[in-house]
C-alpha atoms as a PDB file:
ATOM      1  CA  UNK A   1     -27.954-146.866  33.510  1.00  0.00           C
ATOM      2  CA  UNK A   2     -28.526-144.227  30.560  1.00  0.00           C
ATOM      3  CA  UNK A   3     -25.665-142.650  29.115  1.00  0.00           C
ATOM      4  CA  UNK A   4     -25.709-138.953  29.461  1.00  0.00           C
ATOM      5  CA  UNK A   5     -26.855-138.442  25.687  1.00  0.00           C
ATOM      6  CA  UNK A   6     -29.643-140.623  26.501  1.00  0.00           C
ATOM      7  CA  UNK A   7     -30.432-138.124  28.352  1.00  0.00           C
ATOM      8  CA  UNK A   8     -30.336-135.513  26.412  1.00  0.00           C
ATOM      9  CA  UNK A   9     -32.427-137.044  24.264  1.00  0.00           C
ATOM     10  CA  UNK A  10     -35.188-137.714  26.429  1.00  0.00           C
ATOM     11  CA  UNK A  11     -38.059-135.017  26.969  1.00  0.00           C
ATOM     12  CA  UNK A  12     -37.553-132.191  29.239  1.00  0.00           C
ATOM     13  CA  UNK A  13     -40.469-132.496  32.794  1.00  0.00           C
ATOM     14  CA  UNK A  14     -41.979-129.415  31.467  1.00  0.00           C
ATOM     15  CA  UNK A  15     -42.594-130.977  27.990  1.00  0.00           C
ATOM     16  CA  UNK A  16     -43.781-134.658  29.456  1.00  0.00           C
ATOM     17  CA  UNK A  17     -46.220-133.421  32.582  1.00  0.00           C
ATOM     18  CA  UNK A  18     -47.594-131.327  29.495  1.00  0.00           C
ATOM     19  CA  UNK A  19     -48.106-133.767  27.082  1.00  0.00           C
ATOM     20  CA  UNK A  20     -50.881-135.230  28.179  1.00  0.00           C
ATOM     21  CA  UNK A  21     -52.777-132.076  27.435  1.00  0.00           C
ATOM     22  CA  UNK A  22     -51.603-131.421  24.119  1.00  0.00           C
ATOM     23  CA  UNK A  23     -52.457-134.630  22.430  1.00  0.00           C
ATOM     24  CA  UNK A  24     -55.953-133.473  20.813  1.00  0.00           C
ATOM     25  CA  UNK A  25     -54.420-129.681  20.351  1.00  0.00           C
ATOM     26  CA  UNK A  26     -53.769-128.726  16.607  1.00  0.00           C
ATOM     27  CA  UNK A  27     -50.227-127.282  16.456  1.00  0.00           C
ATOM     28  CA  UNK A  28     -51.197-123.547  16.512  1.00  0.00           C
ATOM     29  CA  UNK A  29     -52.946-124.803  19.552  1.00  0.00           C
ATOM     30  CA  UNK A  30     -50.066-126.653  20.921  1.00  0.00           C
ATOM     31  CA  UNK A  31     -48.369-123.628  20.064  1.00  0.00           C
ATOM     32  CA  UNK A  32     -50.358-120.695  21.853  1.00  0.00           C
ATOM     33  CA  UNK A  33     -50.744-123.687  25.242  1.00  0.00           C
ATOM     34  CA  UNK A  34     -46.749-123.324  25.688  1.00  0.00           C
ATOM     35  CA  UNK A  35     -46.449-119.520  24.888  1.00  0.00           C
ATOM     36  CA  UNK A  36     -49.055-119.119  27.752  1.00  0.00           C
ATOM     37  CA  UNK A  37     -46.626-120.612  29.851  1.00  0.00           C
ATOM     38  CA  UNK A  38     -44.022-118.184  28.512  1.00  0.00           C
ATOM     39  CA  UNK A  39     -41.864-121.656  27.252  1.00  0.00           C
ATOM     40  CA  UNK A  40     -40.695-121.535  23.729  1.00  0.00           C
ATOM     41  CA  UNK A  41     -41.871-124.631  21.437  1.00  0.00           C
ATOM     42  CA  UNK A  42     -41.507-123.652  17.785  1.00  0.00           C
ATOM     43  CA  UNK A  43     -41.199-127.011  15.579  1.00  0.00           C
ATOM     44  CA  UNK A  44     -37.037-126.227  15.446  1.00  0.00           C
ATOM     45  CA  UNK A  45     -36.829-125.248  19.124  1.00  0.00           C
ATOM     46  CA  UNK A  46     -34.238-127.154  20.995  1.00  0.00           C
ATOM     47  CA  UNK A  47     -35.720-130.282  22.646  1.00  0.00           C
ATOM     48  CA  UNK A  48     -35.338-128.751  26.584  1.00  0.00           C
ATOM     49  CA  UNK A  49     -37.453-125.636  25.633  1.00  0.00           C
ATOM     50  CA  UNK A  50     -36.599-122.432  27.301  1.00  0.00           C
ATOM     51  CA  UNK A  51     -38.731-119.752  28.891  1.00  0.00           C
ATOM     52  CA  UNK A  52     -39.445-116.494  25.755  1.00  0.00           C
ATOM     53  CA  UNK A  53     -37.461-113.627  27.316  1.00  0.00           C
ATOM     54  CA  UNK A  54     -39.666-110.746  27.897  1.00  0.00           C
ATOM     55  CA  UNK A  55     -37.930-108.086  25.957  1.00  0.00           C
ATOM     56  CA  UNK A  56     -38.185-109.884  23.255  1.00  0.00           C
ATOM     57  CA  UNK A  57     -41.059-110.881  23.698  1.00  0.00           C
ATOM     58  CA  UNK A  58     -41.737-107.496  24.349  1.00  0.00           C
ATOM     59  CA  UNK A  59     -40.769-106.284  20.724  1.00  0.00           C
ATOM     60  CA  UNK A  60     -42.815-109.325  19.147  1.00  0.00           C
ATOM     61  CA  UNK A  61     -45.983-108.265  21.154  1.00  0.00           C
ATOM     62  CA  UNK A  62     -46.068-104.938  19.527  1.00  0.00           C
ATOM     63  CA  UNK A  63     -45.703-106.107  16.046  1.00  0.00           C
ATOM     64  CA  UNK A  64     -48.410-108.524  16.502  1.00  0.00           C
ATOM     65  CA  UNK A  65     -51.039-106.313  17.997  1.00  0.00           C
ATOM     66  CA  UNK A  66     -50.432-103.508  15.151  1.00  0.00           C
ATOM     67  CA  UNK A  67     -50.582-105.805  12.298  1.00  0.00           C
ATOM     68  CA  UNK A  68     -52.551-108.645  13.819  1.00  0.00           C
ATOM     69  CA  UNK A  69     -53.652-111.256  11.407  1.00  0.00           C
ATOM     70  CA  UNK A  70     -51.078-109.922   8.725  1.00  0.00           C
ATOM     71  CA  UNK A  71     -48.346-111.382  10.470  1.00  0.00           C
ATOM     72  CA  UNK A  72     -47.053-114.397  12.158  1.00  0.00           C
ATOM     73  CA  UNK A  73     -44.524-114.452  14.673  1.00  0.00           C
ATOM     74  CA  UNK A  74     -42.733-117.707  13.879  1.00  0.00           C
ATOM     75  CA  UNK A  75     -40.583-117.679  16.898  1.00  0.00           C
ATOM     76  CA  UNK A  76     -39.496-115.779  19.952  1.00  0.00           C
ATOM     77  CA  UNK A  77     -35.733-116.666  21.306  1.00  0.00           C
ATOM     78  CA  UNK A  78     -33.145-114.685  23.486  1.00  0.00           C
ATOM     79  CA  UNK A  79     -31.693-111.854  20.469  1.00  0.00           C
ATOM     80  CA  UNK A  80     -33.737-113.298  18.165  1.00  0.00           C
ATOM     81  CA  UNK A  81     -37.547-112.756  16.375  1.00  0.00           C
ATOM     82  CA  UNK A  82     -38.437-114.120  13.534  1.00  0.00           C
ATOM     83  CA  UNK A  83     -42.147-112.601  11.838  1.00  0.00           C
ATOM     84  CA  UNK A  84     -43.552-113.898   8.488  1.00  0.00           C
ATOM     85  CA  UNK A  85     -46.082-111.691   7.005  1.00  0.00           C
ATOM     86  CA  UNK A  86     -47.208-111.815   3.083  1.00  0.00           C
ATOM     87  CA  UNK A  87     -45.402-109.816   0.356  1.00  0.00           C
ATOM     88  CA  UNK A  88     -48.357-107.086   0.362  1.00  0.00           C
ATOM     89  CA  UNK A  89     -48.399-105.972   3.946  1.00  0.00           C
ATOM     90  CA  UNK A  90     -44.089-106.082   3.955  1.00  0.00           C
ATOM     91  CA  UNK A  91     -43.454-102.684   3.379  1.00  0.00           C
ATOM     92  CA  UNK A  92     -45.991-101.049   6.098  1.00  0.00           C
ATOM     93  CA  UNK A  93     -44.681-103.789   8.661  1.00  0.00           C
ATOM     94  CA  UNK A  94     -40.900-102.507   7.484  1.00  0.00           C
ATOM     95  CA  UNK A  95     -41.597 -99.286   8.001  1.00  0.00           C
ATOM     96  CA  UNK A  96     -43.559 -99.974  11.275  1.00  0.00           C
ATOM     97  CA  UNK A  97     -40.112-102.135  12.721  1.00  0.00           C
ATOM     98  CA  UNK A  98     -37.968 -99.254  11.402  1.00  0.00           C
ATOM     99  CA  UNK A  99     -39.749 -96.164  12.768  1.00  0.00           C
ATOM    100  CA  UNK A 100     -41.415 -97.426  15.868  1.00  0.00           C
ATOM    101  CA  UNK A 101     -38.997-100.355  16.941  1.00  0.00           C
ATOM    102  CA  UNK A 102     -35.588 -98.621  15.910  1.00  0.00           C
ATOM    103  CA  UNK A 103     -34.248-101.649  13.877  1.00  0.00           C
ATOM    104  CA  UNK A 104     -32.218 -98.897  11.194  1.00  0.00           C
ATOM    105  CA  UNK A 105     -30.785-101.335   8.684  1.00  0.00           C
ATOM    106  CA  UNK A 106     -31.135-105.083   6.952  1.00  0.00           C
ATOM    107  CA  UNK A 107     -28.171-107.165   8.006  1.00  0.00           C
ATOM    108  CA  UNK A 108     -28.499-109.492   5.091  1.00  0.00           C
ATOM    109  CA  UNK A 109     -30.795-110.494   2.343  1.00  0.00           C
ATOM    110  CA  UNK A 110     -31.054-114.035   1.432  1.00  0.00           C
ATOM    111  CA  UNK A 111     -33.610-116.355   0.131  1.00  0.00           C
ATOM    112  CA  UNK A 112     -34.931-120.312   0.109  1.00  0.00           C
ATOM    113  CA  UNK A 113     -36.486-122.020  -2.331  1.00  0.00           C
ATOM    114  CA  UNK A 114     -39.165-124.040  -2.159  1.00  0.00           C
ATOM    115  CA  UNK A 115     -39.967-125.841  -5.427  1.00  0.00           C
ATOM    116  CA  UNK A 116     -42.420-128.373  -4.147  1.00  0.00           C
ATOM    117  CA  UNK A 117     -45.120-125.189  -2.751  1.00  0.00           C
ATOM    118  CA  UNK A 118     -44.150-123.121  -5.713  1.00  0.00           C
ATOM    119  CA  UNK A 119     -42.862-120.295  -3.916  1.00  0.00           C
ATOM    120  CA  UNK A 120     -39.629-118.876  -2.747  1.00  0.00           C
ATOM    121  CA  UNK A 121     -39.301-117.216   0.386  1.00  0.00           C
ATOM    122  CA  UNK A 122     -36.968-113.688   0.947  1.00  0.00           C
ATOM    123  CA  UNK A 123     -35.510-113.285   4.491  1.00  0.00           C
ATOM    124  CA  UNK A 124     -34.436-110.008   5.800  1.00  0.00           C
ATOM    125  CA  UNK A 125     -32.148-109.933   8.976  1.00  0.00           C
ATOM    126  CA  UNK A 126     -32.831-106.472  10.737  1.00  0.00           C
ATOM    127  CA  UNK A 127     -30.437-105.103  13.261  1.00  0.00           C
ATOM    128  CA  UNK A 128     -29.731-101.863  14.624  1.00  0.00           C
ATOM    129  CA  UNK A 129     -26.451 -99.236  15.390  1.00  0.00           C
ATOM    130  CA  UNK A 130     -28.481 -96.527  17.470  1.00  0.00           C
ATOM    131  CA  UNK A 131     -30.278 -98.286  20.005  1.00  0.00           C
ATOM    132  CA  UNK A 132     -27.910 -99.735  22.571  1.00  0.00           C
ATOM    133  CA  UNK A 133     -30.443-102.315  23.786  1.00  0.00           C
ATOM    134  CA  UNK A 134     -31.017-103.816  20.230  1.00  0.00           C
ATOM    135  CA  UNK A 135     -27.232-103.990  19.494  1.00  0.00           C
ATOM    136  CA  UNK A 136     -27.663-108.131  20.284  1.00  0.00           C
ATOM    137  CA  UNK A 137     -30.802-108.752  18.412  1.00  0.00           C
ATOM    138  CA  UNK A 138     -31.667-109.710  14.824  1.00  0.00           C
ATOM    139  CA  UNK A 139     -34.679-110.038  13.736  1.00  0.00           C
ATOM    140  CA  UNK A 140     -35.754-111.500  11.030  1.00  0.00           C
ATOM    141  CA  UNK A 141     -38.808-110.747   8.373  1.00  0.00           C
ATOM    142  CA  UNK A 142     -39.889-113.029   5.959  1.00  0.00           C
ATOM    143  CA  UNK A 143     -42.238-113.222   2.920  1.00  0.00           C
ATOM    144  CA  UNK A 144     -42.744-115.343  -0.007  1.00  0.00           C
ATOM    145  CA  UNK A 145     -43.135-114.763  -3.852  1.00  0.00           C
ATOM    146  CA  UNK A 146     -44.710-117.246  -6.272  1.00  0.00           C
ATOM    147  CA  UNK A 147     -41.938-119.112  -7.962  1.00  0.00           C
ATOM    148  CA  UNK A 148     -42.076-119.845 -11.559  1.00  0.00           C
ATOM    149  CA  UNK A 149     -41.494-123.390 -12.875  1.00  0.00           C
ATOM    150  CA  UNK A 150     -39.586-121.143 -16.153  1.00  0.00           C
ATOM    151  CA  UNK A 151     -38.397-118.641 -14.765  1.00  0.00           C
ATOM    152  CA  UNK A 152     -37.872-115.287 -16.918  1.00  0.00           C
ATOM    153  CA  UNK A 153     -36.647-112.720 -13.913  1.00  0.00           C
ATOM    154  CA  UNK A 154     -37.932-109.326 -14.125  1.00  0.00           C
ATOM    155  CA  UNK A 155     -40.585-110.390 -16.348  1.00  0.00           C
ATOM    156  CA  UNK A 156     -42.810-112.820 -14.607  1.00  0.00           C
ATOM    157  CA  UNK A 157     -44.908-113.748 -10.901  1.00  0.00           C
ATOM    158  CA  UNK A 158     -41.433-113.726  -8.491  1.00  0.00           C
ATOM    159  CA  UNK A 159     -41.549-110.218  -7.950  1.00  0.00           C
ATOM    160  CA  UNK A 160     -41.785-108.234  -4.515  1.00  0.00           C
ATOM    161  CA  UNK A 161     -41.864-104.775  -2.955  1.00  0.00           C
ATOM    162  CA  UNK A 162     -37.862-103.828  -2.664  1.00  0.00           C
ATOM    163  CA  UNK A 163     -37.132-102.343   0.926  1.00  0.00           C
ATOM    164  CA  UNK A 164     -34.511-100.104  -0.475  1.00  0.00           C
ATOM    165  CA  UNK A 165     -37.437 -97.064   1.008  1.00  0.00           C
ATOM    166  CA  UNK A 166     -36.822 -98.403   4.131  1.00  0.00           C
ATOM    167  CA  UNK A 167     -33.243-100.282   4.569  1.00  0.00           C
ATOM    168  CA  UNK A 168     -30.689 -98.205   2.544  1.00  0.00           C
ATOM    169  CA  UNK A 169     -28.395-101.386   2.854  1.00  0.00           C
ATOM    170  CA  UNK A 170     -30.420-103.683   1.397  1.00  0.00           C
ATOM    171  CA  UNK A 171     -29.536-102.152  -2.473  1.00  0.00           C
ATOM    172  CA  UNK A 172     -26.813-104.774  -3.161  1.00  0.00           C
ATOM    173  CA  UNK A 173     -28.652-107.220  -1.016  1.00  0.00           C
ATOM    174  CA  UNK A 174     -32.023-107.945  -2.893  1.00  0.00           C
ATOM    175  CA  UNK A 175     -29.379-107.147  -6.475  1.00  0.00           C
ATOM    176  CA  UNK A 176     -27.697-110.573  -5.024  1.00  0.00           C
ATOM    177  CA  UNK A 177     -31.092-112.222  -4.759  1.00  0.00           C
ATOM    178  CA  UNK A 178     -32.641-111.214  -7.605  1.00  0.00           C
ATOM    179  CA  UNK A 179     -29.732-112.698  -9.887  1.00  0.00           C
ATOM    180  CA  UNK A 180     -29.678-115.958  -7.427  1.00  0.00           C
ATOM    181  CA  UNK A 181     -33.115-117.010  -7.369  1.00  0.00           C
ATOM    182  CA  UNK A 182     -34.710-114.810  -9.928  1.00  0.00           C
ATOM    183  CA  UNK A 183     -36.862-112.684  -7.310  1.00  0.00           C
ATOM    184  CA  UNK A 184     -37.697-109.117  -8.899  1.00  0.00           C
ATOM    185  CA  UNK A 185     -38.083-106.085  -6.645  1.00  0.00           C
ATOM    186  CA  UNK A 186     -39.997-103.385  -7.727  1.00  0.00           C
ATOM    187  CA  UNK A 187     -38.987 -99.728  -6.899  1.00  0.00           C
ATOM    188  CA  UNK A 188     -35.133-100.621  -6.594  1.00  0.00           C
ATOM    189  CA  UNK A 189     -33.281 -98.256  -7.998  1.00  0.00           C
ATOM    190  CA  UNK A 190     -30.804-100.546  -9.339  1.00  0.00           C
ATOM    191  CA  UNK A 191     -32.347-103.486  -9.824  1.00  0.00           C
ATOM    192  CA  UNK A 192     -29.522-104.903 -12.326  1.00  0.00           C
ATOM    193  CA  UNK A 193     -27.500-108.559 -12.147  1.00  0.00           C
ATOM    194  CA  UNK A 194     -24.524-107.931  -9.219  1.00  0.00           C
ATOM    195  CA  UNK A 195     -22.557-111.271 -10.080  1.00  0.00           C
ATOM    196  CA  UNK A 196     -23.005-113.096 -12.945  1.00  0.00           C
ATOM    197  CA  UNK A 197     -23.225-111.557 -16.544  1.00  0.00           C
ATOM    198  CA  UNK A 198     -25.823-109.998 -18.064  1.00  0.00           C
ATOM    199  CA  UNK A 199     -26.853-112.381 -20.774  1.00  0.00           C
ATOM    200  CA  UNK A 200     -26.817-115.214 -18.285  1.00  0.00           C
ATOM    201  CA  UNK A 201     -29.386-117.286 -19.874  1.00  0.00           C
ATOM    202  CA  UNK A 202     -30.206-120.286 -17.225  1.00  0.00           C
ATOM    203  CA  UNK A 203     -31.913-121.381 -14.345  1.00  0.00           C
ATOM    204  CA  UNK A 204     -30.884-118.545 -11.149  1.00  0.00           C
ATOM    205  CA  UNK A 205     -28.155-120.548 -10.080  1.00  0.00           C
ATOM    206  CA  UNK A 206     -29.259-121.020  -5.932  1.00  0.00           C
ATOM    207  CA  UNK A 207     -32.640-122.652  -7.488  1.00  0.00           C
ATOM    208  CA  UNK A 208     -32.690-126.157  -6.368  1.00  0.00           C
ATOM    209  CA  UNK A 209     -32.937-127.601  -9.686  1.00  0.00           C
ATOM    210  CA  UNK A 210     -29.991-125.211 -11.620  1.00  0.00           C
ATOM    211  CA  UNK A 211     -27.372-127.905 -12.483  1.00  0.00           C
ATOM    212  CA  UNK A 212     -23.979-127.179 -13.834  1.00  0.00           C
ATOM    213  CA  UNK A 213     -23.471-127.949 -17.141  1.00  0.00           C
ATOM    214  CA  UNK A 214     -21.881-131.549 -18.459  1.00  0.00           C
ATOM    215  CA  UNK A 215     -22.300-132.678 -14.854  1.00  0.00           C
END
Protein backbone atom coordinates (compact mmCIF):
# COMPACT_ATOMS: atom_id res chain seq x y z
CA UNK A 1 0.00 0.00 0.00
CA UNK A 2 1.63 3.57 -0.77
CA UNK A 3 1.98 5.89 1.92
CA UNK A 4 0.14 9.07 1.35
CA UNK A 5 3.46 11.01 0.35
CA UNK A 6 3.93 8.42 -2.15
CA UNK A 7 1.30 9.80 -3.38
CA UNK A 8 1.96 12.98 -3.54
CA UNK A 9 4.76 12.31 -5.28
CA UNK A 10 3.38 10.50 -8.03
CA UNK A 11 2.09 12.41 -11.27
CA UNK A 12 -1.19 14.03 -11.29
CA UNK A 13 -3.96 11.95 -14.32
CA UNK A 14 -3.88 15.13 -16.17
CA UNK A 15 -0.03 15.14 -16.37
CA UNK A 16 0.30 11.09 -17.12
CA UNK A 17 -2.77 10.62 -19.87
CA UNK A 18 -0.70 13.68 -21.35
CA UNK A 19 2.54 12.46 -21.39
CA UNK A 20 2.46 10.39 -23.99
CA UNK A 21 2.03 13.35 -26.26
CA UNK A 22 4.63 15.47 -25.01
CA UNK A 23 7.57 13.21 -25.32
CA UNK A 24 8.93 14.58 -28.85
CA UNK A 25 7.61 18.35 -27.83
CA UNK A 26 10.53 20.86 -27.11
CA UNK A 27 9.69 22.59 -23.80
CA UNK A 28 8.19 25.82 -25.28
CA UNK A 29 6.15 23.22 -27.00
CA UNK A 30 5.37 21.27 -23.97
CA UNK A 31 4.71 24.53 -22.66
CA UNK A 32 2.09 26.21 -25.13
CA UNK A 33 0.31 22.03 -25.29
CA UNK A 34 -0.67 22.58 -21.41
CA UNK A 35 -1.56 26.37 -21.59
CA UNK A 36 -4.03 25.25 -24.38
CA UNK A 37 -5.57 23.26 -21.89
CA UNK A 38 -5.65 26.28 -19.58
CA UNK A 39 -3.30 23.91 -16.89
CA UNK A 40 -0.29 25.64 -15.56
CA UNK A 41 3.19 23.71 -16.17
CA UNK A 42 6.04 26.18 -15.75
CA UNK A 43 9.40 24.12 -14.86
CA UNK A 44 8.74 25.31 -10.85
CA UNK A 45 4.99 24.65 -10.98
CA UNK A 46 3.81 22.41 -8.25
CA UNK A 47 3.78 18.74 -9.38
CA UNK A 48 -0.46 18.48 -9.43
CA UNK A 49 -0.66 21.47 -11.90
CA UNK A 50 -3.59 23.73 -11.58
CA UNK A 51 -5.91 25.25 -14.15
CA UNK A 52 -4.35 29.44 -15.13
CA UNK A 53 -7.16 31.56 -13.65
CA UNK A 54 -8.64 33.68 -16.26
CA UNK A 55 -8.18 37.07 -14.81
CA UNK A 56 -4.97 36.58 -14.66
CA UNK A 57 -4.64 35.20 -17.39
CA UNK A 58 -6.56 37.90 -18.56
CA UNK A 59 -3.89 40.63 -17.58
CA UNK A 60 -0.99 38.35 -19.10
CA UNK A 61 -2.90 38.13 -22.48
CA UNK A 62 -2.80 41.80 -22.94
CA UNK A 63 0.79 42.27 -22.23
CA UNK A 64 1.67 39.62 -24.59
CA UNK A 65 -0.31 40.71 -27.58
CA UNK A 66 1.03 44.50 -27.21
CA UNK A 67 4.58 43.64 -26.89
CA UNK A 68 4.59 40.23 -28.53
CA UNK A 69 7.97 38.80 -29.12
CA UNK A 70 9.57 41.40 -26.62
CA UNK A 71 8.30 39.62 -23.81
CA UNK A 72 7.89 36.33 -22.21
CA UNK A 73 5.36 35.47 -19.83
CA UNK A 74 7.24 33.06 -17.57
CA UNK A 75 4.27 32.02 -15.61
CA UNK A 76 0.60 32.54 -14.97
CA UNK A 77 -0.66 31.55 -11.20
CA UNK A 78 -3.73 32.68 -9.03
CA UNK A 79 -2.33 36.65 -7.82
CA UNK A 80 0.57 36.12 -9.52
CA UNK A 81 2.37 36.98 -13.26
CA UNK A 82 5.60 36.87 -13.80
CA UNK A 83 6.90 38.58 -17.59
CA UNK A 84 10.62 38.69 -18.61
CA UNK A 85 11.32 41.05 -21.34
CA UNK A 86 15.03 42.49 -22.22
CA UNK A 87 16.47 45.63 -20.56
CA UNK A 88 15.65 47.78 -23.86
CA UNK A 89 11.96 47.26 -24.25
CA UNK A 90 11.53 47.59 -19.98
CA UNK A 91 10.57 50.96 -19.79
CA UNK A 92 7.71 51.02 -22.67
CA UNK A 93 6.39 47.60 -21.13
CA UNK A 94 6.52 49.64 -17.51
CA UNK A 95 4.79 52.24 -18.67
CA UNK A 96 2.33 50.03 -20.69
CA UNK A 97 1.55 47.83 -17.07
CA UNK A 98 1.31 51.20 -15.27
CA UNK A 99 -1.01 53.21 -17.53
CA UNK A 100 -3.11 50.59 -19.17
CA UNK A 101 -3.13 47.75 -16.44
CA UNK A 102 -3.28 50.09 -13.25
CA UNK A 103 -0.33 48.37 -11.40
CA UNK A 104 0.73 52.19 -9.62
CA UNK A 105 3.86 51.21 -7.73
CA UNK A 106 7.02 48.54 -7.47
CA UNK A 107 6.61 46.52 -4.30
CA UNK A 108 10.24 45.64 -4.15
CA UNK A 109 13.39 45.67 -6.13
CA UNK A 110 15.71 42.84 -5.85
CA UNK A 111 18.12 41.05 -7.99
CA UNK A 112 19.92 37.36 -8.75
CA UNK A 113 23.00 36.71 -9.92
CA UNK A 114 23.97 34.54 -12.30
CA UNK A 115 27.76 34.23 -12.66
CA UNK A 116 27.92 31.16 -14.81
CA UNK A 117 25.62 33.15 -17.99
CA UNK A 118 27.34 36.37 -17.16
CA UNK A 119 24.41 38.28 -16.37
CA UNK A 120 22.41 39.39 -13.44
CA UNK A 121 18.86 39.58 -13.51
CA UNK A 122 16.64 42.76 -11.72
CA UNK A 123 13.11 41.76 -10.53
CA UNK A 124 10.45 44.26 -9.99
CA UNK A 125 7.31 43.22 -7.91
CA UNK A 126 4.35 45.51 -9.16
CA UNK A 127 1.25 45.91 -7.12
CA UNK A 128 -1.40 48.32 -6.94
CA UNK A 129 -3.54 50.69 -4.10
CA UNK A 130 -6.32 52.04 -6.59
CA UNK A 131 -7.69 49.20 -8.27
CA UNK A 132 -9.66 47.04 -5.86
CA UNK A 133 -9.42 43.95 -8.08
CA UNK A 134 -5.52 44.05 -8.25
CA UNK A 135 -5.19 44.59 -4.44
CA UNK A 136 -4.14 40.49 -4.34
CA UNK A 137 -1.85 40.41 -7.25
CA UNK A 138 1.88 40.98 -7.78
CA UNK A 139 3.32 40.84 -10.66
CA UNK A 140 6.49 40.57 -11.37
CA UNK A 141 8.91 42.06 -14.35
CA UNK A 142 12.15 40.92 -14.97
CA UNK A 143 15.23 41.80 -17.10
CA UNK A 144 18.81 41.08 -17.15
CA UNK A 145 22.08 43.20 -17.41
CA UNK A 146 25.47 41.83 -18.49
CA UNK A 147 27.47 41.16 -15.40
CA UNK A 148 31.04 42.01 -15.24
CA UNK A 149 33.64 39.44 -14.11
CA UNK A 150 35.46 43.05 -12.35
CA UNK A 151 33.04 44.83 -11.60
CA UNK A 152 33.54 48.82 -11.42
CA UNK A 153 29.63 49.97 -10.73
CA UNK A 154 28.55 52.99 -12.46
CA UNK A 155 31.29 52.70 -14.81
CA UNK A 156 30.96 49.55 -16.77
CA UNK A 157 28.22 46.93 -18.92
CA UNK A 158 25.66 46.28 -15.62
CA UNK A 159 23.73 49.19 -16.25
CA UNK A 160 19.83 49.49 -16.94
CA UNK A 161 16.99 51.93 -17.58
CA UNK A 162 15.91 53.07 -13.77
CA UNK A 163 11.97 52.95 -13.45
CA UNK A 164 12.03 55.83 -11.09
CA UNK A 165 9.74 57.64 -14.48
CA UNK A 166 7.41 55.17 -13.86
CA UNK A 167 7.41 53.66 -10.08
CA UNK A 168 8.10 56.65 -7.73
CA UNK A 169 8.89 53.89 -5.04
CA UNK A 170 11.38 52.23 -6.65
CA UNK A 171 14.15 55.35 -5.78
CA UNK A 172 15.56 53.56 -2.68
CA UNK A 173 14.83 50.26 -4.28
CA UNK A 174 17.19 50.06 -7.41
CA UNK A 175 19.82 52.57 -4.71
CA UNK A 176 19.74 49.04 -2.66
CA UNK A 177 20.55 47.10 -5.80
CA UNK A 178 22.87 49.06 -7.32
CA UNK A 179 25.24 48.99 -4.11
CA UNK A 180 24.36 45.02 -3.74
CA UNK A 181 25.11 43.70 -7.00
CA UNK A 182 26.69 46.60 -8.74
CA UNK A 183 23.67 47.18 -11.30
CA UNK A 184 23.72 50.98 -12.54
CA UNK A 185 20.47 52.71 -13.46
CA UNK A 186 20.53 55.40 -15.67
CA UNK A 187 18.16 58.44 -15.22
CA UNK A 188 17.84 57.90 -11.30
CA UNK A 189 17.93 60.82 -9.72
CA UNK A 190 19.82 59.58 -6.88
CA UNK A 191 21.64 56.98 -7.97
CA UNK A 192 24.19 57.06 -4.85
CA UNK A 193 25.32 53.90 -2.35
CA UNK A 194 22.10 53.53 0.35
CA UNK A 195 24.05 51.09 2.80
CA UNK A 196 27.44 50.62 2.76
CA UNK A 197 30.08 53.51 2.53
CA UNK A 198 31.09 55.29 -0.17
CA UNK A 199 34.63 54.19 -0.72
CA UNK A 200 33.56 50.59 -0.42
CA UNK A 201 36.13 49.14 -2.59
CA UNK A 202 35.07 45.23 -3.13
CA UNK A 203 33.10 42.85 -4.83
CA UNK A 204 28.93 44.15 -4.37
CA UNK A 205 28.50 42.17 -1.46
CA UNK A 206 25.06 39.87 -2.71
CA UNK A 207 27.51 38.72 -5.74
CA UNK A 208 27.96 35.09 -5.37
CA UNK A 209 31.58 35.17 -5.24
CA UNK A 210 32.02 38.44 -2.55
CA UNK A 211 33.64 36.66 0.46
CA UNK A 212 34.19 38.23 3.79
CA UNK A 213 37.44 38.99 4.58
CA UNK A 214 39.96 36.48 6.72
CA UNK A 215 37.21 33.89 6.27
Amino acid sequence: MSSENEKDEQPSDTVAAHSEDTESLSKDEAKKFYEEKGIDFSPDSPIHPKPIPPFEKSISDKIASKFNSKINVDYVRESRIRVSTKKEDILDVAFFIRDELGYDHAVSVSGVDYPDSKEIEVVYHLGSYTDEKLASQVLTLATRVPREEIPNPGKDSSRMTSLREVFYSVEFHERECFEMFGVYFEGHPDNRRLLLPEDWADIPPFRKDFKIKGR
